[in-house]
Protein backbone atom coordinates (compact mmCIF):
# COMPACT_ATOMS: atom_id res chain seq x y z
CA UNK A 1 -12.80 8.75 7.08
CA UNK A 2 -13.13 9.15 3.14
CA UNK A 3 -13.25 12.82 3.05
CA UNK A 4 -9.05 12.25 4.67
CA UNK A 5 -8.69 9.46 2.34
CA UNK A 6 -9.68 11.78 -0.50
CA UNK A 7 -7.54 14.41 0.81
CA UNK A 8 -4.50 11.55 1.00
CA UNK A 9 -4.90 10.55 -2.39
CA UNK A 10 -5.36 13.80 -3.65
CA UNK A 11 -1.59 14.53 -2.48
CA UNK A 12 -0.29 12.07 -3.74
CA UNK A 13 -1.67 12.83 -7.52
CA UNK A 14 -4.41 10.62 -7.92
CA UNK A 15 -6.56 12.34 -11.14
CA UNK A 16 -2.79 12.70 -13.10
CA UNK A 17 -2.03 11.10 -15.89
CA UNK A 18 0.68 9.33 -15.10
CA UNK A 19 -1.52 7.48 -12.53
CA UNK A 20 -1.92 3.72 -12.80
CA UNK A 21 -4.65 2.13 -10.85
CA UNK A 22 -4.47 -1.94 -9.69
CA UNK A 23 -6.92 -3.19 -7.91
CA UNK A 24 -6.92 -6.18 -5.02
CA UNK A 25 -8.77 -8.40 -7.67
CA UNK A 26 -6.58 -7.48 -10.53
CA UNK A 27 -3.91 -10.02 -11.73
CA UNK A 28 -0.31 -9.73 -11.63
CA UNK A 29 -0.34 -7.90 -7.96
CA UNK A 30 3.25 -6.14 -7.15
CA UNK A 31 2.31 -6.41 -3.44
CA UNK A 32 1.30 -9.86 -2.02
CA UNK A 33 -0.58 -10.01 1.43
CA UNK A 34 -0.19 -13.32 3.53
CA UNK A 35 -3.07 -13.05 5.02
CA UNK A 36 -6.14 -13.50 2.62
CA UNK A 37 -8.32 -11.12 4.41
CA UNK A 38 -5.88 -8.29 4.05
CA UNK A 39 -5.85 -6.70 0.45
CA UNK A 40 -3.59 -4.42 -1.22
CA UNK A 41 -4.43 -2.11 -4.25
CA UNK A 42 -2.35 0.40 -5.34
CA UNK A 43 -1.82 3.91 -7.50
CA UNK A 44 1.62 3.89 -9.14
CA UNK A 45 2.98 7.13 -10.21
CA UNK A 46 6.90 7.39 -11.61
CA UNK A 47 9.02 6.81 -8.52
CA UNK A 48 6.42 6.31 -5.83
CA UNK A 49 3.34 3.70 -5.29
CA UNK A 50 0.42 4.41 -2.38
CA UNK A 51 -0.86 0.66 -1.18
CA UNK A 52 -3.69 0.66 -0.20
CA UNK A 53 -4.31 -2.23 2.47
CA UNK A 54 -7.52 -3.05 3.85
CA UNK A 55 -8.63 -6.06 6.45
CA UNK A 56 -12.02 -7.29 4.63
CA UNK A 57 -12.74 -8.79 8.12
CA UNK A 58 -15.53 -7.20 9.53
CA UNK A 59 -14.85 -8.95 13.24
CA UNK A 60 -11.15 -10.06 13.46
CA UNK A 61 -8.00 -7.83 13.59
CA UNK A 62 -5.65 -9.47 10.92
CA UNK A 63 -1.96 -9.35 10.77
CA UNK A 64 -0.43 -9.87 7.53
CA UNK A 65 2.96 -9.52 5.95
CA UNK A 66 3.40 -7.62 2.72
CA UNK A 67 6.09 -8.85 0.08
CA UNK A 68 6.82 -6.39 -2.20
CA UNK A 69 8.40 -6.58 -5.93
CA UNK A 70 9.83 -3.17 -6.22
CA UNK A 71 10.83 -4.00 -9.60
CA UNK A 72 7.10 -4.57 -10.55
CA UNK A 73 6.62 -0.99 -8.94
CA UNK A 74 9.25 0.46 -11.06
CA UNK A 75 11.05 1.07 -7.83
CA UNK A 76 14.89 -0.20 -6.52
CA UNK A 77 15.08 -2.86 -4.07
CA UNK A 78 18.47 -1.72 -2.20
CA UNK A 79 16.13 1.67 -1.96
CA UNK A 80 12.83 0.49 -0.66
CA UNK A 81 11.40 3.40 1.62
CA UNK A 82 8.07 3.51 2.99
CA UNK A 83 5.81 6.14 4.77
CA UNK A 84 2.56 5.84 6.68
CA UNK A 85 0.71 8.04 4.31
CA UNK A 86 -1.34 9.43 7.61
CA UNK A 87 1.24 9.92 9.87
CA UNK A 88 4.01 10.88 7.83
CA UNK A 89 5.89 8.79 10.02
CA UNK A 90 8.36 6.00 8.45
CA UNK A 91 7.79 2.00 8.16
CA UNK A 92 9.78 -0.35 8.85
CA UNK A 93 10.64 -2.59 5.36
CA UNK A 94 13.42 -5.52 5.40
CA UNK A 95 13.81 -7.88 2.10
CA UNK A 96 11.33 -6.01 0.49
CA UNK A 97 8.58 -6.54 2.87
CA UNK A 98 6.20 -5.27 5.67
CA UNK A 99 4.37 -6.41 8.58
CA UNK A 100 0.98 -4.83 9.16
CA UNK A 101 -1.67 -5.21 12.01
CA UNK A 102 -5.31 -3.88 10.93
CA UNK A 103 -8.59 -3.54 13.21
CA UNK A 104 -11.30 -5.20 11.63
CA UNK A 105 -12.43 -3.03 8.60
CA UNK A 106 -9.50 -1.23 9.13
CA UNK A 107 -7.34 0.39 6.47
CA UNK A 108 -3.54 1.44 6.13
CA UNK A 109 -2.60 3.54 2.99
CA UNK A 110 1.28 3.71 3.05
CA UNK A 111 3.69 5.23 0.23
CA UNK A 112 7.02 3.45 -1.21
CA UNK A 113 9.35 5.27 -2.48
CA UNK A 114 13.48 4.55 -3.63
């Protein structure tokens, strides 16, 4: 719902300063999605990143892989952590990237961290 995506990225500091916003349109995108339904925008804060991934399909489940360039994120590579915002619960990440399954309209918000 929005009012626990609110509360999600409330916790992680979004309204800070140090916040930097880049949306699935933007240019220059630190997270790549393989599948072009599935988007990724994210708020970068020193040391972490929440993506943001949403399946833009509103009748197909999508999965996608996510590649990742920590450096872009200001994160390490050897380091590469990542948590299901949500859950709390870890995600798996190998060479820097992640494999996602979304419902259609569905939306994943996880944290990397190094």
């Amino acid at each position: 719902t929005s009012a626990r995506f609110r509360e999600i990225k409330n916790a992680f500091g979004y309204g800070e300063t140090d916040v930097v916003f880049t949306g699935y349109w933007m240019e220059g995108l630190a997270i790549a999605s393989s599948s072009p339904d599935v988007r990724v925008s994210t708020f970068r804060r020193p040391g972490k990143t929440m993506a943001v991934v949403v399946n833009f399909s509103r009748t197909e489940a999508r999965d996608a892989t996510l590649t990742i360039d920590p450096s872009a994120l200001g994160l390490s590579a050897e380091g590469l952590k990542a948590t299901d915002a949500e859950t709390g619960e870890a995600v798996e990440v190998k060479n820097a990237t992640i494999p996602v399954q979304l419902p259609p309209r569905g939306v994943r918000l996880i944290v990397l961290s190094d």
